[in-house]
Protein backbone atom coordinates (compact mmCIF):
# COMPACT_ATOMS: atom_id res chain seq x y z
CA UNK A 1 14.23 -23.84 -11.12
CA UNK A 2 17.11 -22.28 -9.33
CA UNK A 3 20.16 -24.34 -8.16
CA UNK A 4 21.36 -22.17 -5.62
CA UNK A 5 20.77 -23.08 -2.39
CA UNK A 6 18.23 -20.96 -0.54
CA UNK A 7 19.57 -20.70 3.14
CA UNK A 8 16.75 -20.24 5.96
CA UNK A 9 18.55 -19.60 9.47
CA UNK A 10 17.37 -21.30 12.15
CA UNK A 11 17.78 -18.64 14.76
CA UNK A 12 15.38 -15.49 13.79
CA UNK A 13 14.50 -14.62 16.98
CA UNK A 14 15.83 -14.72 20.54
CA UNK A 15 16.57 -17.25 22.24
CA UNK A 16 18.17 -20.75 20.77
CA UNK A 17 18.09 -21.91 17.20
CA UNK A 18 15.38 -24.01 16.04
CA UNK A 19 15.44 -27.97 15.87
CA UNK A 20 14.56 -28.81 12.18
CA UNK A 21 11.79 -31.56 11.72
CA UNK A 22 12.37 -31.96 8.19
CA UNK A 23 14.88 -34.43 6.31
CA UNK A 24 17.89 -33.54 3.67
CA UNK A 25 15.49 -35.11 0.35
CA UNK A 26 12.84 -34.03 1.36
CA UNK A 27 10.18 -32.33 -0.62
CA UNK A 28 8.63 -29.12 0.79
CA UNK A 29 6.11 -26.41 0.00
CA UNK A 30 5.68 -22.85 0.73
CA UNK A 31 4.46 -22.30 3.93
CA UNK A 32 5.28 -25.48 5.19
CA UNK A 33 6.56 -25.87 9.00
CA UNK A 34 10.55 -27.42 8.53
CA UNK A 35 11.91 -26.16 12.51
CA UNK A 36 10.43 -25.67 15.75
CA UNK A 37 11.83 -24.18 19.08
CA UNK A 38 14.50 -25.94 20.72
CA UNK A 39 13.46 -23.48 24.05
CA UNK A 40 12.70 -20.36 23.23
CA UNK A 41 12.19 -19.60 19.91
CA UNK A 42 9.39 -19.37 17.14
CA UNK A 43 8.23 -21.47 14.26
CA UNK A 44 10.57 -21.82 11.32
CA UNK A 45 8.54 -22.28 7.65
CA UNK A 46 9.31 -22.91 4.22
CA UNK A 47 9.42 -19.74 1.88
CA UNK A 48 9.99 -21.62 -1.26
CA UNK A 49 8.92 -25.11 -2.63
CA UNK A 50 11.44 -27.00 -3.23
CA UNK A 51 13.41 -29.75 -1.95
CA UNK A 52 16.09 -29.97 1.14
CA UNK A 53 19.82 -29.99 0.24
CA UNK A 54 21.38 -29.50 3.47
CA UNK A 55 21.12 -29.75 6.82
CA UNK A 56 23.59 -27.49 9.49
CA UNK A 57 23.64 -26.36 13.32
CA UNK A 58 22.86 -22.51 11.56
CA UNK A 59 20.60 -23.12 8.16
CA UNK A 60 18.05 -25.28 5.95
CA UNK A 61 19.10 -25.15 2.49
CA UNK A 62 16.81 -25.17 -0.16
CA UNK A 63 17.22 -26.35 -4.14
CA UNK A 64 15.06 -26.31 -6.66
CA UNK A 65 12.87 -23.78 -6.31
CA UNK A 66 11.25 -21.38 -8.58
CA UNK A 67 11.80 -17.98 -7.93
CA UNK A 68 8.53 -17.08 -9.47
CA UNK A 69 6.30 -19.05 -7.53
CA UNK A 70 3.17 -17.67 -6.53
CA UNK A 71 3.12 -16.04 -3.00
CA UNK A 72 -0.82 -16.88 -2.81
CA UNK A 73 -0.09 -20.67 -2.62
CA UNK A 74 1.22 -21.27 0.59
CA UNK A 75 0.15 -24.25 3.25
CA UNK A 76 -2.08 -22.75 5.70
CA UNK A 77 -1.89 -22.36 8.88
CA UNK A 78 -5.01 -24.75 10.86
CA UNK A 79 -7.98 -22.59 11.20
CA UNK A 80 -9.15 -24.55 14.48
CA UNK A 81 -6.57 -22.90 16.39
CA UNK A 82 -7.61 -19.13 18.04
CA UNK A 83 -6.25 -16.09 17.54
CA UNK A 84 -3.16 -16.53 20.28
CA UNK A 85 -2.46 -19.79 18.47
CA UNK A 86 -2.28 -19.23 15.21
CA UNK A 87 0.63 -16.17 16.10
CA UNK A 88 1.98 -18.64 17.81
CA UNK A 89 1.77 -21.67 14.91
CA UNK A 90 2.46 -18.59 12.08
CA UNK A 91 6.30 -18.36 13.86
CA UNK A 92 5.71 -14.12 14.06
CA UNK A 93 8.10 -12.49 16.09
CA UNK A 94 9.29 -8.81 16.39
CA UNK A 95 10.05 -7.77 13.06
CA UNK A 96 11.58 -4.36 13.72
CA UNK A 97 15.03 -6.22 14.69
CA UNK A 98 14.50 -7.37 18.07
CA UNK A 99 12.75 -10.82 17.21
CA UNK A 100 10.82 -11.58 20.45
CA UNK A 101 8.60 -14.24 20.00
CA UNK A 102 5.11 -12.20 19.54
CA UNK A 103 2.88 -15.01 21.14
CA UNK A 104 5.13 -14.93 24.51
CA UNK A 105 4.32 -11.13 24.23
CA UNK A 106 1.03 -11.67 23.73
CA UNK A 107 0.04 -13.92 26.05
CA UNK A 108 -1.21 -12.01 28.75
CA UNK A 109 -4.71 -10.27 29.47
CA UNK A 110 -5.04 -7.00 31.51
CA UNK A 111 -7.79 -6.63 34.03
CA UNK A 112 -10.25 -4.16 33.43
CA UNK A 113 -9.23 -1.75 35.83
CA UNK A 114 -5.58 -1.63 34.40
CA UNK A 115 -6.50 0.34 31.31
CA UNK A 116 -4.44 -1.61 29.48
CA UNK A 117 -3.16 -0.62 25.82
CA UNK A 118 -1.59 -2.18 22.43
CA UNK A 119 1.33 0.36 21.13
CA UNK A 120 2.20 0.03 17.25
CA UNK A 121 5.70 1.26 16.50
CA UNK A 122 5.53 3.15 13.52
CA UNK A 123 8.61 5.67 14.08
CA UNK A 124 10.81 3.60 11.01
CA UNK A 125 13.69 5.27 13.41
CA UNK A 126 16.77 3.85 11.47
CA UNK A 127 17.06 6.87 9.01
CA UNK A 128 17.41 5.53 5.31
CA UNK A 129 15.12 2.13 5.71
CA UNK A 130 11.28 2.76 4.90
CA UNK A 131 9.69 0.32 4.67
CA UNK A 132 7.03 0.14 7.61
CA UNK A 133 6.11 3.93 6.44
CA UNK A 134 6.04 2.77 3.06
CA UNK A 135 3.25 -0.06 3.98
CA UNK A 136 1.21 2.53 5.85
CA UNK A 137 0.68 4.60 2.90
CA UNK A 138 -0.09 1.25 0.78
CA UNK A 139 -2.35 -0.43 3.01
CA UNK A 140 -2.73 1.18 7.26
CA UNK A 141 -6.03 -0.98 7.43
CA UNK A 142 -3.97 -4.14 7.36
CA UNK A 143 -2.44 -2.55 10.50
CA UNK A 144 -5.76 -1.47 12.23
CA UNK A 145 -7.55 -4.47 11.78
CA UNK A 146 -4.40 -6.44 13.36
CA UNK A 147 -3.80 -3.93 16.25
CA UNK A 148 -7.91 -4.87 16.74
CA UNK A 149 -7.21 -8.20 17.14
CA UNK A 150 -4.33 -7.69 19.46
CA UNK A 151 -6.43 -5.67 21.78
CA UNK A 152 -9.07 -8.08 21.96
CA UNK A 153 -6.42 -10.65 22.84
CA UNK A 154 -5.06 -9.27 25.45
CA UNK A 155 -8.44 -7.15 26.89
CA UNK A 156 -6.74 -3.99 25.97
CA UNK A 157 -9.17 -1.18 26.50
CA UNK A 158 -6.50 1.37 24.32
CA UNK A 159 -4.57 1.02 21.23
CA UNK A 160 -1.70 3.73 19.89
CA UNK A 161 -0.31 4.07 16.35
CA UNK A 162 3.04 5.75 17.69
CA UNK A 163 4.72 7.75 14.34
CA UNK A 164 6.28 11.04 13.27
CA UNK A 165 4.50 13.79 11.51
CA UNK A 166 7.54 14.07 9.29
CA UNK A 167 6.23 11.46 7.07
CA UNK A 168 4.07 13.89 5.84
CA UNK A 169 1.83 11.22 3.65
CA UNK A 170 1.85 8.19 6.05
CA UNK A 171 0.99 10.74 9.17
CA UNK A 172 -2.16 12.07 6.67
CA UNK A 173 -3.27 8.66 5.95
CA UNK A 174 -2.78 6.95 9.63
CA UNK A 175 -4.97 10.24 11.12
CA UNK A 176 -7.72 10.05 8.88
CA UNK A 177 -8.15 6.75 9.36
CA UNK A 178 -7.73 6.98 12.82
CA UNK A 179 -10.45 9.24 13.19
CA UNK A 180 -12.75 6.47 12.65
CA UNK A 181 -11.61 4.41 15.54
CA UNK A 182 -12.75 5.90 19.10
CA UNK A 183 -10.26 3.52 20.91
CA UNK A 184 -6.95 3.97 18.82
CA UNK A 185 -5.11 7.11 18.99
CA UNK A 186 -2.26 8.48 16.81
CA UNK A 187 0.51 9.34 18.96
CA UNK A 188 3.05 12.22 17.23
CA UNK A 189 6.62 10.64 18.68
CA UNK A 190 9.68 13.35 18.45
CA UNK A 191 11.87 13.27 15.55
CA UNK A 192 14.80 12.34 16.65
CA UNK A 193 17.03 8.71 17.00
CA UNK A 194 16.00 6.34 19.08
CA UNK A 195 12.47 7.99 19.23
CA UNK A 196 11.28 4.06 18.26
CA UNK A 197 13.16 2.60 21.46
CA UNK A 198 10.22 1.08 23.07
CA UNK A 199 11.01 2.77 26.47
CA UNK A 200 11.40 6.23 25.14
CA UNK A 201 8.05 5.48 23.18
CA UNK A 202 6.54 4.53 26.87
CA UNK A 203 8.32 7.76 28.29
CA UNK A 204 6.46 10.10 25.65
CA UNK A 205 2.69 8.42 25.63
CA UNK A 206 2.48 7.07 29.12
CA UNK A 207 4.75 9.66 31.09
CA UNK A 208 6.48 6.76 32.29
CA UNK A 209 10.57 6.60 32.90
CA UNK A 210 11.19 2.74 32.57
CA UNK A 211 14.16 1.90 34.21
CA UNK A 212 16.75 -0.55 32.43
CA UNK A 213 15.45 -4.23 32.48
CA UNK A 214 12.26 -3.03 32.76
CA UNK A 215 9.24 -4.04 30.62
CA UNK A 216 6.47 -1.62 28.79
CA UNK A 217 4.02 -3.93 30.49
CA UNK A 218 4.61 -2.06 33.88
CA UNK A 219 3.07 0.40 32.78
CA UNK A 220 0.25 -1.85 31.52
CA UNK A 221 1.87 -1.34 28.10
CA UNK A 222 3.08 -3.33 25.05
CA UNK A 223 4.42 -2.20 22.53
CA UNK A 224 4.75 -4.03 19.06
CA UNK A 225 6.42 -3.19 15.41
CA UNK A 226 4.10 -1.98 12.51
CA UNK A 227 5.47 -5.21 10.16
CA UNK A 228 4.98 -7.52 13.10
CA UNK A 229 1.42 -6.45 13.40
CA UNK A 230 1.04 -6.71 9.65
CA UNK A 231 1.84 -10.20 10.34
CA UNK A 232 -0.44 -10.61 13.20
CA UNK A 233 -2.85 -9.85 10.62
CA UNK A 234 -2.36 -11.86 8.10
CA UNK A 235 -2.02 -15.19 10.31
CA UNK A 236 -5.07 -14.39 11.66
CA UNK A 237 -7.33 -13.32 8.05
CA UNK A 238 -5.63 -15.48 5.45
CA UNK A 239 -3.96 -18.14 7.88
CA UNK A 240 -0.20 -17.15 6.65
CA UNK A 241 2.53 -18.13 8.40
CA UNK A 242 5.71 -15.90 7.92
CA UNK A 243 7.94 -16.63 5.20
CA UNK A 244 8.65 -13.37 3.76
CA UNK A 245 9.93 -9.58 4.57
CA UNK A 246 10.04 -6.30 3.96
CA UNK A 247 13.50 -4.46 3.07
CA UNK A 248 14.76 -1.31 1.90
CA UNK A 249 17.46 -1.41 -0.11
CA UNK A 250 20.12 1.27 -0.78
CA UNK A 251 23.56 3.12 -0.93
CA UNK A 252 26.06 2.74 -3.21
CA UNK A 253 24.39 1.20 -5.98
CA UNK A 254 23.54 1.72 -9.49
CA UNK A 255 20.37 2.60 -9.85
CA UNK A 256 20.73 6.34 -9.04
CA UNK A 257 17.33 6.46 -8.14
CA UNK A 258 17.73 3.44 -5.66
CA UNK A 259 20.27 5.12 -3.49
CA UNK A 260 18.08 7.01 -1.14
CA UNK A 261 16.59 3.42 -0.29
CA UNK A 262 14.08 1.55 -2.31
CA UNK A 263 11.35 -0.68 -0.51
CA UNK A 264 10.50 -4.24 -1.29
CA UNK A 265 7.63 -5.86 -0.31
CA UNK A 266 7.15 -9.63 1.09
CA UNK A 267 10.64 -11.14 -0.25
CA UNK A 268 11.00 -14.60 0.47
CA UNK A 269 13.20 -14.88 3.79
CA UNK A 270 16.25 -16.70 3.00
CA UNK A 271 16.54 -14.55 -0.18
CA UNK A 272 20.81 -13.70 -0.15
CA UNK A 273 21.64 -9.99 -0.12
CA UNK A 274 23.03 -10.27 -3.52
CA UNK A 275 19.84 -11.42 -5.66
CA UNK A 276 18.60 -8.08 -3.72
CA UNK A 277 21.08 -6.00 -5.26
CA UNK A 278 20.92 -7.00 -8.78
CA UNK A 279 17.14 -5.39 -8.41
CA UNK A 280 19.22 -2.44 -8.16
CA UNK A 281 21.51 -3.36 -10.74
CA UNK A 282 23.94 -3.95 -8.69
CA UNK A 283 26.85 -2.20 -5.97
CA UNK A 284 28.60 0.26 -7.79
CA UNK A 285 32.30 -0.66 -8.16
CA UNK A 286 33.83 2.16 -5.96
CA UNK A 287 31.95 1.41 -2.75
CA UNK A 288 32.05 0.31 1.04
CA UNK A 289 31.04 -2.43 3.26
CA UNK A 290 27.45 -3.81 2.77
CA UNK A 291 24.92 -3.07 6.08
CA UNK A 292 22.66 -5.54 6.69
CA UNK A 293 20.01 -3.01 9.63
CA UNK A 294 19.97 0.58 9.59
CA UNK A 295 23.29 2.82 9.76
CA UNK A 296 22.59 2.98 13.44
CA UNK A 297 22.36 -0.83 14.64
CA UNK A 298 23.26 -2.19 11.04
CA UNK A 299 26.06 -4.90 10.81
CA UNK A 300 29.19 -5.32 8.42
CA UNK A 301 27.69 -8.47 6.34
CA UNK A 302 28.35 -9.38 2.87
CA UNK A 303 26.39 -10.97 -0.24
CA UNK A 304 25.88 -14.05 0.86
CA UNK A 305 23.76 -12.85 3.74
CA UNK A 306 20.33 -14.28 3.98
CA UNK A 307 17.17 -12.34 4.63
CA UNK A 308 15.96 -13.49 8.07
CA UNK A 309 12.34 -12.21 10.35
CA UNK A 310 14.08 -9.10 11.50
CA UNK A 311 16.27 -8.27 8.38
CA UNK A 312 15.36 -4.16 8.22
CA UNK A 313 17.03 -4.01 4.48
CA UNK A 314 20.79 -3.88 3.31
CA UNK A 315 22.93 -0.65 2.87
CA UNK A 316 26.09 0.15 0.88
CA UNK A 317 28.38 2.16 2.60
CA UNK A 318 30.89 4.71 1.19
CA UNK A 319 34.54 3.55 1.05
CA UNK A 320 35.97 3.68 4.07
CA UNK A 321 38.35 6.55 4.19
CA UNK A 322 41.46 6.35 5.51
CA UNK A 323 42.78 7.22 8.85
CA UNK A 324 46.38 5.81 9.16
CA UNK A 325 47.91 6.67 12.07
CA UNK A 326 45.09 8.30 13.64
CA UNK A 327 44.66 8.05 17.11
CA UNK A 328 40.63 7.52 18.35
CA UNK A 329 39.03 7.98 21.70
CA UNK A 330 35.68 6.16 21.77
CA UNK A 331 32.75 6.78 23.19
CA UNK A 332 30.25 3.32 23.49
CA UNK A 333 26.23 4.01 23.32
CA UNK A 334 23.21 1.28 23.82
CA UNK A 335 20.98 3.18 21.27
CA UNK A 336 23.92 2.69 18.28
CA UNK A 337 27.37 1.02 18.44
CA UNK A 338 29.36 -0.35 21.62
CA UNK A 339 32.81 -0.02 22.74
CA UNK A 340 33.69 -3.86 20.73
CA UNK A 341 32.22 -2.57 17.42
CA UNK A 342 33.62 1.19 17.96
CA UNK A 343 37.26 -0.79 18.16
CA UNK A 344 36.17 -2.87 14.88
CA UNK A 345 35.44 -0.28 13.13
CA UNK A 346 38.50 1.69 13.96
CA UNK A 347 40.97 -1.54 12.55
CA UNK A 348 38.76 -1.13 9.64
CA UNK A 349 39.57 2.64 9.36
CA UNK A 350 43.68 2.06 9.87
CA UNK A 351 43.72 3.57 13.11
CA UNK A 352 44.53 2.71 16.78
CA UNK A 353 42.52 3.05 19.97
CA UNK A 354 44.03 5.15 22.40
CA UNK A 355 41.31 5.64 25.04
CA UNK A 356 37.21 3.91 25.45
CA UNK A 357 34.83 4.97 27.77
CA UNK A 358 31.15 4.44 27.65
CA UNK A 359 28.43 7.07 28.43
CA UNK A 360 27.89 8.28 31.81
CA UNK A 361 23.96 7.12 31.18
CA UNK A 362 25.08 3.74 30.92
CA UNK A 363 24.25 1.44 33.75
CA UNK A 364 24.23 -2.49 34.28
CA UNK A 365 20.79 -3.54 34.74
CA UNK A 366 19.53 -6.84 36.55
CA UNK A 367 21.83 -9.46 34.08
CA UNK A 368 24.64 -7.41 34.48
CA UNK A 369 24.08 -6.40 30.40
CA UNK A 370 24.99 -2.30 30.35
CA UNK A 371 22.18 -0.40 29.43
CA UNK A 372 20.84 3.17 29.01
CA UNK A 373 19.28 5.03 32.36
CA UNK A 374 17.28 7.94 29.50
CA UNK A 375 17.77 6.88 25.78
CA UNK A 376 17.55 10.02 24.12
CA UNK A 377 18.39 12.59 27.11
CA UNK A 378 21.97 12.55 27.39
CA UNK A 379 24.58 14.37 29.26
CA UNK A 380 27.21 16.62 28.18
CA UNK A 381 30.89 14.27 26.99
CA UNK A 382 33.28 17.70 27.62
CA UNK A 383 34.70 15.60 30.44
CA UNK A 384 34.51 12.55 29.08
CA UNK A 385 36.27 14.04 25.35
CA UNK A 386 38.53 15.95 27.88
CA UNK A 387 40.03 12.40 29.15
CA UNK A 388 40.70 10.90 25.84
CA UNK A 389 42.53 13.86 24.65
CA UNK A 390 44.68 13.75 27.72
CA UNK A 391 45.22 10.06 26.26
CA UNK A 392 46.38 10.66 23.51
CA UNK A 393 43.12 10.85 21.48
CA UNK A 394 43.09 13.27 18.00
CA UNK A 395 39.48 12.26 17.00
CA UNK A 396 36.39 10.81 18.56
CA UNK A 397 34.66 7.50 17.26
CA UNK A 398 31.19 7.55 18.20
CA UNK A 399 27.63 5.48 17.25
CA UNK A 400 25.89 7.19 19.76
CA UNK A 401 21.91 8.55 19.41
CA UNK A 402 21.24 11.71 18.40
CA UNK A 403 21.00 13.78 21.43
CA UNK A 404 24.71 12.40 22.58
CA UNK A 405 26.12 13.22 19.48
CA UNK A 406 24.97 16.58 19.58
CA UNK A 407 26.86 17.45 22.77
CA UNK A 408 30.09 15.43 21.23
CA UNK A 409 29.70 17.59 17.89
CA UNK A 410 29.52 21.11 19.63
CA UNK A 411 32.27 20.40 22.07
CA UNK A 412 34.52 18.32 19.62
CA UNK A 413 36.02 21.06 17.69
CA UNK A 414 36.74 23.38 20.38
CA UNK A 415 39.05 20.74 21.82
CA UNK A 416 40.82 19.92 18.32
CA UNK A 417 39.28 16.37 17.78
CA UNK A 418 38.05 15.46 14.54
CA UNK A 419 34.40 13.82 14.66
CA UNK A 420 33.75 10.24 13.11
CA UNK A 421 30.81 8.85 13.62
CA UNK A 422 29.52 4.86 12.58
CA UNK A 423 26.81 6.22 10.58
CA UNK A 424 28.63 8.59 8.27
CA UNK A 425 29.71 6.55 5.86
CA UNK A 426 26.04 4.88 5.16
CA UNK A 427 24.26 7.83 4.99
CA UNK A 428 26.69 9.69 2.84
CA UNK A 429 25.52 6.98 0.52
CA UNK A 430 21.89 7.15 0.85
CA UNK A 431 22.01 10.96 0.57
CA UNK A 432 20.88 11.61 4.32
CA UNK A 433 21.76 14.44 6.70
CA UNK A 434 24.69 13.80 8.91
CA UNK A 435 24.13 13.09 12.41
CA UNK A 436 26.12 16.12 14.49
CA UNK A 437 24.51 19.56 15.58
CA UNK A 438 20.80 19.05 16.70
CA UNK A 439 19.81 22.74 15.41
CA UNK A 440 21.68 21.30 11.42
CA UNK A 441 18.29 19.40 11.39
């Protein structure tokens, strides 16, 4: 039995966290439901046995639980309830990071003459985590059978496995099988960051330009992550409600072999980033922050970070090098890091903001949130770079997608501004390509 306490958040999805229905005492088992929604929200289970030690406003804890308990014995879900219901009961939401609740999304049914289809996002766009491709080479007819059942759900008369043919294995495997399945098409997405944003997904198969705010299902669309369907699947087959993940793990640790990013199946969520690490035998002593995402969207956590729904993996940055005294212009993006972060990271670097300004492609939609007008087409930043020079600005901070920091990386060193950008220091670590010139690639 472990002593540590296992911490299960009780906000893994949007919305408000979850009100728990259990008791600090109590006994529990795998499987079993401990919070429900407080509004909107998704079903919180047990992913241990064990008993509760603590009850807060942001976590369940969990003692006494053995680590190798098996993941087959689990308390299933109630096989009276249909399809809809037992997504709903299982607690699924979008696993790929933005933690919708999957039965909201679901809950609809096109008419026949909409031509409706089911989208799978398979584009694993966060470069360095793997593990959705790494599933579709173990097991893509877990994912077929549960993009089947989504379909019939919602009267789809079209499903889409949306990937990249640069997964050269996964892309073989996914179009063979394919091939078999006259109403499910695989979709060959560009390779480039944020291919996997849901509207530049819609933009590629349907021809569509969604407009911030707006919602795949105007174009008689939806548009779901490969894990989440994977869950959709399980719920469904073996009455499982969600109490695990997949993660890649990576960076700056010891196992040499790990550092590219090393895929683990179905860990228990509330698993702390730390027991994750010592399967890699642990951070190397000369290293940076911990990432808990991908290098694009990924947060500064730490150890003690628990494995949640939409947890993609955790990364090990580089150091940090040093840039005392430097003086950044930044440049904020919705597809990677914002003007707030962009300033964060900056303090962290020992330097001092001289000048922010977001993309010209960024636009406030309906809630007043600022969002982008054509993730992945963006305009030239001369002007934009010219203005923070004029400020006082010796290097550019950026996050921004791929296409934006191509035009910031050709124009950047004609002006005399050094190039920084969020991701560097992660995927120096993993061993991945830089993000600068498009034609590097």
């Amino acid at each position: 039995m472990i002593e540590t306490a296992l911490k299960i958040s009780l906000k893994q999805h949007v919305g408000s966290p979850c009100k728990p229905i259990v008791s600090v005492g109590d006994l529990v088992k795998r499987g079993q439901l401990i919070a429900v929604p407080n509004g909107l929200g998704a079903n919180i289970h047990a992913s241990y046995s064990g008993k509760i030690a603590d009850i807060t406003n942001q976590y369940i804890e969990i003692v006494d639980y053995d680590v190798n308990e098996d993941l087959n014995n689990y308390v299933k879900l109630d096989s009276k309830l249909n399809h809809r219901e037992l997504i709903e009961q299982a607690g699924i939401v979008g696993a790929g990071g933005a933690g919708f609740p999957t039965s909201i999304k679901f809950n609809v049914e096109f008419e026949p003459e909409d031509d409706g289809c089911v989208i799978v996002n398979a584009a694993e766009c966060e470069p360095s985590l793997q593990h959705n491709i790494a599933f579709a080479i173990e097991d893509f007819d877990t994912i077929v059978r549960g993009l089947k059942y989504l379909m019939e759900i919602t009267k789809a008369k079209k499903g889409f496995v949306a990937s990249k043919h640069k997964y050269i294995k996964a892309f073989g495997i996914m179009k063979k099988r394919l091939a078999e399945e006259k109403d499910i098409e695989l979709f060959d997405l560009s390779d480039m960051y944020p291919a996997g944003d849901e509207r530049v997904i819609i933009r590629e198969i349907k021809k569509v330009e969604l407009q911030p705010g707006e919602l795949p299902f105007k174009t008689k669309s939806i548009v779901t992550n490969l894990e989440t369907v994977k869950n959709v699947t399980r719920a469904i087959e073996d009455l499982r409600p969600v109490f695990t993940k997949d993660v890649t793990i990576g960076g700056k640790v010891n196992d040499v072999e790990a550092q590219p990013g090393r895929v683990f199946f179905d860990v228990p969520i509330g698993t702390p980033a730390s027991e994750m690490f010592e399967k890699v035998h642990g951070i190397m002593d000369n290293s940076g922050p911990i990432y808990v995402g991908g290098p694009f969207t990924g947060k500064i956590a730490d150890q003690h970070t628990p494995i949640t729904k939409t947890t993609g993996g955790f990364l090990v940055a580089m150091p940090f090098l040093s840039f005392t005294n430097e003086k950044f212009g930044i440049i904020g993006c919705e597809c990677g890091a914002g003007l707030q972060e962009l300033t964060e990271l900056a303090a962290y670097l020992g330097g001092e903001v001289v000048g922010a300004r977001n993309c010209k492609r960024m636009k406030p939609d309906a809630t007043g949130r600022l969002r982008c007008t054509l993730p992945g087409i963006c305009p030239g930043q001369a002007p934009t770079m010219l203005e923070l020079k004029k400020l006082g600005a010796t290097a550019i901070l950026i996050g921004t997608c791929e296409s934006r920091t191509n035009t910031v990386a050709t124009a950047a060193p004609g002006m005399g501004l050094k190039l920084i950008h969020k991701t560097d220091f992660v995927l120096r670590a993993t061993d991945h390509r830089l993000y600068r010139k498009i034609a590097d690639k």
